[in-house]
Structure formats: C-alpha cells, structure tokens
C-alpha atoms as a PDB file:
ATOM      1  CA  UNK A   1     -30.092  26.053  39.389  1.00  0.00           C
ATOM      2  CA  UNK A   2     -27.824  28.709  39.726  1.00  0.00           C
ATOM      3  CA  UNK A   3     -25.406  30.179  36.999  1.00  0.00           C
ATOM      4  CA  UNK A   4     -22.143  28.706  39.313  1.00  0.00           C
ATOM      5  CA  UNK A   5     -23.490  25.338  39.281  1.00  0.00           C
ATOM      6  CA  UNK A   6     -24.890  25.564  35.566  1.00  0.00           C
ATOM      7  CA  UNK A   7     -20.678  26.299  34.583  1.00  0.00           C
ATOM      8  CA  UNK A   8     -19.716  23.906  37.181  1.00  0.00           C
ATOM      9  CA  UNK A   9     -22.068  20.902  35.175  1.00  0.00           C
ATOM     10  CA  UNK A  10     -21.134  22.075  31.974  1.00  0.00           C
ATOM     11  CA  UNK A  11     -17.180  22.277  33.041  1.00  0.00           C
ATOM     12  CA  UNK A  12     -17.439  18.871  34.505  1.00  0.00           C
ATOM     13  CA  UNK A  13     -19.178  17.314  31.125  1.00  0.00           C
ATOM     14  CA  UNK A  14     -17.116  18.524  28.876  1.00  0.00           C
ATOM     15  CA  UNK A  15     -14.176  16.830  31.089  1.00  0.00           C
ATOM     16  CA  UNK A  16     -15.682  14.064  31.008  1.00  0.00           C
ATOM     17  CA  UNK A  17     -16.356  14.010  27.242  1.00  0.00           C
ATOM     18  CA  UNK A  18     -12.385  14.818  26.734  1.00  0.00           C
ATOM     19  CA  UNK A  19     -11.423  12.172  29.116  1.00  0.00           C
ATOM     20  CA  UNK A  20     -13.324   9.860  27.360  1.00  0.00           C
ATOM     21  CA  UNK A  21     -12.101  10.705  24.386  1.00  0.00           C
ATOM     22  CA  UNK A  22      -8.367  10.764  24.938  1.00  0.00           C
ATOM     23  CA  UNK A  23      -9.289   7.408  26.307  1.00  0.00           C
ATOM     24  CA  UNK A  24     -11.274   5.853  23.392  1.00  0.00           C
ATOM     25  CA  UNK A  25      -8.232   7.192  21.151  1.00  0.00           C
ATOM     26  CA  UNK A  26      -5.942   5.266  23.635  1.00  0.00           C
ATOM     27  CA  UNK A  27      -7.899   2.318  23.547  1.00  0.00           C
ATOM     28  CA  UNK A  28      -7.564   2.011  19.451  1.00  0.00           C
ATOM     29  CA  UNK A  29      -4.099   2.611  19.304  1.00  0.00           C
ATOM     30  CA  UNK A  30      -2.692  -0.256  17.923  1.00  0.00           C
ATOM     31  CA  UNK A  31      -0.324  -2.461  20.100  1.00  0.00           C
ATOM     32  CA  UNK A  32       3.150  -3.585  18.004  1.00  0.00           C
ATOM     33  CA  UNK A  33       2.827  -7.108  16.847  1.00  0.00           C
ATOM     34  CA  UNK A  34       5.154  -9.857  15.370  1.00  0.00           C
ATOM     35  CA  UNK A  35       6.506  -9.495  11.720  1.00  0.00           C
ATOM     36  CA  UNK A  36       3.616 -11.644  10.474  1.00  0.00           C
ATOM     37  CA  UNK A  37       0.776 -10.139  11.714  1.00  0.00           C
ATOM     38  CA  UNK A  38       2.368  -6.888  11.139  1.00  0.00           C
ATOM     39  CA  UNK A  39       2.526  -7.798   7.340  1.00  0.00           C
ATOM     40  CA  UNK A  40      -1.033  -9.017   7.267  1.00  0.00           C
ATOM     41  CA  UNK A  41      -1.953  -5.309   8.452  1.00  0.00           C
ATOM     42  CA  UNK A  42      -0.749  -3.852   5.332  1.00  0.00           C
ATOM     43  CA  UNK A  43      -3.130  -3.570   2.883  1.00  0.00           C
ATOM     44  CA  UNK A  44      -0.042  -2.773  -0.022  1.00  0.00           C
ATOM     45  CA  UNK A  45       1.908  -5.815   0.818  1.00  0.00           C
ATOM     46  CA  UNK A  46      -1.023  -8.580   0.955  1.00  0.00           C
ATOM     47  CA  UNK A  47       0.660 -10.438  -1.998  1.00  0.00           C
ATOM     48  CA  UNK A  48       3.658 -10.773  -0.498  1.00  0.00           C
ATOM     49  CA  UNK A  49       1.998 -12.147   3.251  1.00  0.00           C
ATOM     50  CA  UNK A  50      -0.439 -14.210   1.060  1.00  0.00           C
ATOM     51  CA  UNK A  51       2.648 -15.847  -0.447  1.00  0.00           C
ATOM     52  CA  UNK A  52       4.597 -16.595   2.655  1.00  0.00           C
ATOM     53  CA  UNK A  53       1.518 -17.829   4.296  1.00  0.00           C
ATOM     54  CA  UNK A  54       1.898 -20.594   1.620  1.00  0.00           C
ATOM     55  CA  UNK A  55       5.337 -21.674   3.169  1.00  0.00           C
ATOM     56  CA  UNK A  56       6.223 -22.293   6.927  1.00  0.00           C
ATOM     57  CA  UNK A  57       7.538 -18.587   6.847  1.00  0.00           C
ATOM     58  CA  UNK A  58       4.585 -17.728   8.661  1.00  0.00           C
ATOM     59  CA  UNK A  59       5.718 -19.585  11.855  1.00  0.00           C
ATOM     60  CA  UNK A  60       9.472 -17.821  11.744  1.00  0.00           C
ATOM     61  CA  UNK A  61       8.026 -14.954  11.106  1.00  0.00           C
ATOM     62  CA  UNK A  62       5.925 -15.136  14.516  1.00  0.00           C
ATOM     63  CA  UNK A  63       8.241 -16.754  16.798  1.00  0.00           C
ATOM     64  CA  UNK A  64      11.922 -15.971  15.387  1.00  0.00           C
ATOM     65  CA  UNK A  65      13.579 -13.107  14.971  1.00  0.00           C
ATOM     66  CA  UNK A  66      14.800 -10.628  15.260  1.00  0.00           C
ATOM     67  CA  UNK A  67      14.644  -9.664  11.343  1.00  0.00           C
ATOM     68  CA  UNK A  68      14.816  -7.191   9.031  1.00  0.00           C
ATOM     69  CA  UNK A  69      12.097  -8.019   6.383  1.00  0.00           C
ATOM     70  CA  UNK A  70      12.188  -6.372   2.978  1.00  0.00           C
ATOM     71  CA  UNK A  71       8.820  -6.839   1.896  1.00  0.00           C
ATOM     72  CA  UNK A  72       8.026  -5.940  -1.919  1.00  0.00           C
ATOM     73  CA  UNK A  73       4.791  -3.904  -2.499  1.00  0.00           C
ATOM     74  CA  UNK A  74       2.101  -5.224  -4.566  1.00  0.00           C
ATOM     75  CA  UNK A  75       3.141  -3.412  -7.153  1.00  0.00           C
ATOM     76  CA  UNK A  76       6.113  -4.934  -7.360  1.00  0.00           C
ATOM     77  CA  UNK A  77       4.512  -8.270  -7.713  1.00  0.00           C
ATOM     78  CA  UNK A  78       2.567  -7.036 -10.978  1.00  0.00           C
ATOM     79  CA  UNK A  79       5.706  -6.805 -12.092  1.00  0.00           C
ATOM     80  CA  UNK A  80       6.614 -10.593 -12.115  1.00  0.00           C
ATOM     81  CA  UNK A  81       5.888 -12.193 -14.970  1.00  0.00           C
ATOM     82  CA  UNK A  82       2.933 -14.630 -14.575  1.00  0.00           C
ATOM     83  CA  UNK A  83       4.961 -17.531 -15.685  1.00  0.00           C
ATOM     84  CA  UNK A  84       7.479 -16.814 -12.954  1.00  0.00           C
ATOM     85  CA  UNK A  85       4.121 -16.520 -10.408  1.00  0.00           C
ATOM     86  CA  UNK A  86       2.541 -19.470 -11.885  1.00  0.00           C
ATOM     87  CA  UNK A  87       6.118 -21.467 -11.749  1.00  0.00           C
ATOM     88  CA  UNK A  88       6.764 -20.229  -7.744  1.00  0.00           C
ATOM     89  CA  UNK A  89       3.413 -21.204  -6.780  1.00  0.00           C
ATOM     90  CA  UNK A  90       3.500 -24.293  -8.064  1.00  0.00           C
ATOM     91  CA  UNK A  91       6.769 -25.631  -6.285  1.00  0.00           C
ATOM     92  CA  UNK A  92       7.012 -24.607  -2.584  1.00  0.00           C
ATOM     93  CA  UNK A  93      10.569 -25.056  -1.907  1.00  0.00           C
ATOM     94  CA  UNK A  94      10.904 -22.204  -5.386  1.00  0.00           C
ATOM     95  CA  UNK A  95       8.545 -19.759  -3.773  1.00  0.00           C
ATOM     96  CA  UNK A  96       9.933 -19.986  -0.214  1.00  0.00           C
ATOM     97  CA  UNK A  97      13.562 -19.160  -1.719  1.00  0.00           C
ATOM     98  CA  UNK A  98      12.514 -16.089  -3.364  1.00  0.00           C
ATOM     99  CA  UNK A  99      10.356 -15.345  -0.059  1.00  0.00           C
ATOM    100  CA  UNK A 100      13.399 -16.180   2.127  1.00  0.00           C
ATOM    101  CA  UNK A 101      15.750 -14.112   0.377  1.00  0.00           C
ATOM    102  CA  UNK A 102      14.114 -10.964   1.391  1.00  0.00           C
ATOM    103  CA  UNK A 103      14.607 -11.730   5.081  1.00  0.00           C
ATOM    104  CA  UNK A 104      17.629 -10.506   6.822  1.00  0.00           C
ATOM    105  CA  UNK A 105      18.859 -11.771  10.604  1.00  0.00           C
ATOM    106  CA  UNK A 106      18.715  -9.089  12.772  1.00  0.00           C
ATOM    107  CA  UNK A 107      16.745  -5.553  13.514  1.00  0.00           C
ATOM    108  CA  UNK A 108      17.848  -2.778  10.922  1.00  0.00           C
ATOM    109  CA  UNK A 109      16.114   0.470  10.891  1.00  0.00           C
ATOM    110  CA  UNK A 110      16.479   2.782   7.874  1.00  0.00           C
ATOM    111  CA  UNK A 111      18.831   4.855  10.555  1.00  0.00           C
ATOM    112  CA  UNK A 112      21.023   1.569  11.035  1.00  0.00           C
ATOM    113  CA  UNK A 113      21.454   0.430   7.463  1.00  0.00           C
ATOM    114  CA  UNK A 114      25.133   0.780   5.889  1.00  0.00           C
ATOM    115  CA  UNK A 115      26.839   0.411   2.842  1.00  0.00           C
ATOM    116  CA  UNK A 116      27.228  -3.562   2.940  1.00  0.00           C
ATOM    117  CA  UNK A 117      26.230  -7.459   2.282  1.00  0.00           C
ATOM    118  CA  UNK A 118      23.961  -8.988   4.645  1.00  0.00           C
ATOM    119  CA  UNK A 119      23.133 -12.818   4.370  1.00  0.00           C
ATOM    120  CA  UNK A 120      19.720 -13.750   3.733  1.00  0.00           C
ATOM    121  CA  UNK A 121      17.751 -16.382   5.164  1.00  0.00           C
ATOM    122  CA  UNK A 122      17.527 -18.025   1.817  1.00  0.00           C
ATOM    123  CA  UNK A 123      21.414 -18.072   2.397  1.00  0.00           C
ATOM    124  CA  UNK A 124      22.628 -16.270  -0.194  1.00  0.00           C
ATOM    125  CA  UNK A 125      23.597 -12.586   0.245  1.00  0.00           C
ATOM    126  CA  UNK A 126      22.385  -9.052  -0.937  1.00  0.00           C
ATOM    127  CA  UNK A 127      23.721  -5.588  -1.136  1.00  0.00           C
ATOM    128  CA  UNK A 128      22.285  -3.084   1.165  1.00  0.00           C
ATOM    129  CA  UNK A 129      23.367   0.442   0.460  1.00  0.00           C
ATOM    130  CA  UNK A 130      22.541   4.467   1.631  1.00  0.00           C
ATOM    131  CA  UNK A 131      22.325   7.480   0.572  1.00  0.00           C
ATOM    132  CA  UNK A 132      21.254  10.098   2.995  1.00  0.00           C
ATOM    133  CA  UNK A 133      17.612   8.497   3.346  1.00  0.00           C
ATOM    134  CA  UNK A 134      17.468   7.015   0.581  1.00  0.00           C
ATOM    135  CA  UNK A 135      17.966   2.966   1.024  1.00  0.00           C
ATOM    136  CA  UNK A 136      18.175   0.362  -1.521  1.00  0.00           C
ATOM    137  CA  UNK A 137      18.626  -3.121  -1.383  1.00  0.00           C
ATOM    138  CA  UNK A 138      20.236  -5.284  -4.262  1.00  0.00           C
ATOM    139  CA  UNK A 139      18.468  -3.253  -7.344  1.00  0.00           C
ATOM    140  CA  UNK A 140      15.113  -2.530  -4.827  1.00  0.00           C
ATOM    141  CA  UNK A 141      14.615   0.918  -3.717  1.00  0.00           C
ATOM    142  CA  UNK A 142      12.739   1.271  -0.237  1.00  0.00           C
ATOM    143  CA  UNK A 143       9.385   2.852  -0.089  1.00  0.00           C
ATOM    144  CA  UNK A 144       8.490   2.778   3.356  1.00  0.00           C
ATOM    145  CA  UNK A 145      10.437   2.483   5.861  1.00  0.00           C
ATOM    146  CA  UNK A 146      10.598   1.112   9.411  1.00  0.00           C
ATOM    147  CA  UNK A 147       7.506  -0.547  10.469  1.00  0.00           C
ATOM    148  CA  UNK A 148       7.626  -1.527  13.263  1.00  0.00           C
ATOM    149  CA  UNK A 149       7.192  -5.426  14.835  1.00  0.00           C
ATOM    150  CA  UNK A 150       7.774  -7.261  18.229  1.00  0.00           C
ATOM    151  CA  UNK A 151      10.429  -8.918  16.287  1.00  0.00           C
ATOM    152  CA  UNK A 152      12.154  -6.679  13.629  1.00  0.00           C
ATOM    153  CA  UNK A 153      11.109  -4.107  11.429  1.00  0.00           C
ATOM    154  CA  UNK A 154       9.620  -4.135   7.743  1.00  0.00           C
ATOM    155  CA  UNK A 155      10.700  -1.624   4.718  1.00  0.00           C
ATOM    156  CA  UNK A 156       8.333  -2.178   1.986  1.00  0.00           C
ATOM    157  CA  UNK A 157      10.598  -1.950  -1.302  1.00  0.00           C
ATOM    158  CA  UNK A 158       9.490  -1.883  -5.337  1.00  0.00           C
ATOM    159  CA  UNK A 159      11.103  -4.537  -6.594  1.00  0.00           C
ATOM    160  CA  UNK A 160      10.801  -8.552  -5.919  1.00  0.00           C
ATOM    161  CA  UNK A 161      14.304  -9.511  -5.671  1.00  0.00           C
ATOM    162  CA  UNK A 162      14.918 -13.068  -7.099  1.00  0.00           C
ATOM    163  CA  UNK A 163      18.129 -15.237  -5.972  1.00  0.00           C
ATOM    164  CA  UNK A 164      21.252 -15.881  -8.305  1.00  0.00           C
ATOM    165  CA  UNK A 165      20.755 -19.408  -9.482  1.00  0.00           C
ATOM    166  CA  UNK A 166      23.223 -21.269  -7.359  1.00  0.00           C
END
C-alpha cells in the first residue's frame, strides 16, 4: 500500500467517524414535546408532575394549550407544610385548584412577560411582574426560565403559590 492511499484510508475513516458522530449527536437530540411530558423530563419538578398526574391536568396539559406553566421546584414543595400536602392530596378538586392556579392561557417567554395580572386556569388571577431578567410571579421568583413545549413554555419558580380563598 502506498503512503497516498495509506492518507487517503485514514482521511476517509476519520470522515466517517465524524459523520457518524455529528449524526449519533443528532439522533439524541431531544425533539420538543407537550407541557406534560416536558414536565415529566425534569428531574427538579417531579413533585409538581406527580401531583397533576393525580388530576385530569395531565390530559390539558397534552392536548390544550397554548400555556404558560409556572411550575414550582421541589424545593418549593418541602416548603408546604405536610398538613397542607396531606389535606390537598386527600381532596382532588383542593389539589387541582392549587395545581390550576399556576397555569396561565397563552405562550409567555421570560422575554414576553410584563408588568400585569393574568387569569389563571383555576380562575382566579396573579401578578406577573419584571425586572430586567428577573421575573416573579405573585410572591414566586422564577428560577428557570423558558422551557420549551409543543404547547407553551414552563418557568420553574420557588414558591407554591396557593389561591385566595374565594
């Protein structure tokens, strides 16, 4: 073999190697899914999918939308006092409220939010504010930002937001 084909093999299998690569890395990209799938691919909000997995959420969630979902971290569910858990766990309608109220018609990004009141799908509404980057919603600061779904976008937040008693 001569030195020209020797470079010429070793070109073409270290192409091939690269291409293969680039193309493995392609292949475990992951695809954007719907709000609840998207949730159950967070490893720091599993409370909070666990919970609306409980309630028929999980179908709106899938189908519906768009929505901006304001999903508290775990964290933030340590938080809770087990009483309050143990009480929203208990009755359905209770923990689907609480759930519901940190769902918001429509797709806001961090970019779009504005100084106002948006109405929940619990019905009620909360106060979304900004500050340069910084977002909050009712007394909930957001953590992350922005992740993306087929049908809205998810900003994890540190605080579980509970509805004024009507």
């Amino acid at each position: 073999m001569s030195l020209f084909n020797a470079l010429s093999t070793t070109r073409r299998a270290a192409l091939l190697g690269a291409l293969t690569l680039a193309m493995t890395g392609c292949a475990t990209t992951s695809a954007p899914v719907n709000l609840a799938d998207s949730l159950a691919r967070q490893p720091g909000l599993s409370t909070f999918q666990s919970l609306v997995a409980k309630t028929d959420l999980t179908e709106t969630l899938k189908s519906g939308g768009p929505f901006t979902v304001f999903a508290p971290t775990n964290d933030a569910f340590k938080a809770v006092p087990a009483t309050t858990m143990d009480d929203w766990t208990k009755h359905p309608e209770k923990l689907k409220n609480v759930l519901a109220y940190h769902i918001v018609s429509g797709k806001s990004t961090a970019a779009d939010i504005k100084n106002s009141n948006a109405k929940t799908l619990q019905g009620g509404n909360v106060a979304l504010a900004k500050a340069g980057d910084f977002v909050t919603i009712e007394n909930a600061a957001v953590v992350t930002p922005d992740l993306a779904a087929t049908n809205g976008v998810i900003h994890t937040i540190d605080t579980v937001l509970v509805p004024p008693k009507k």
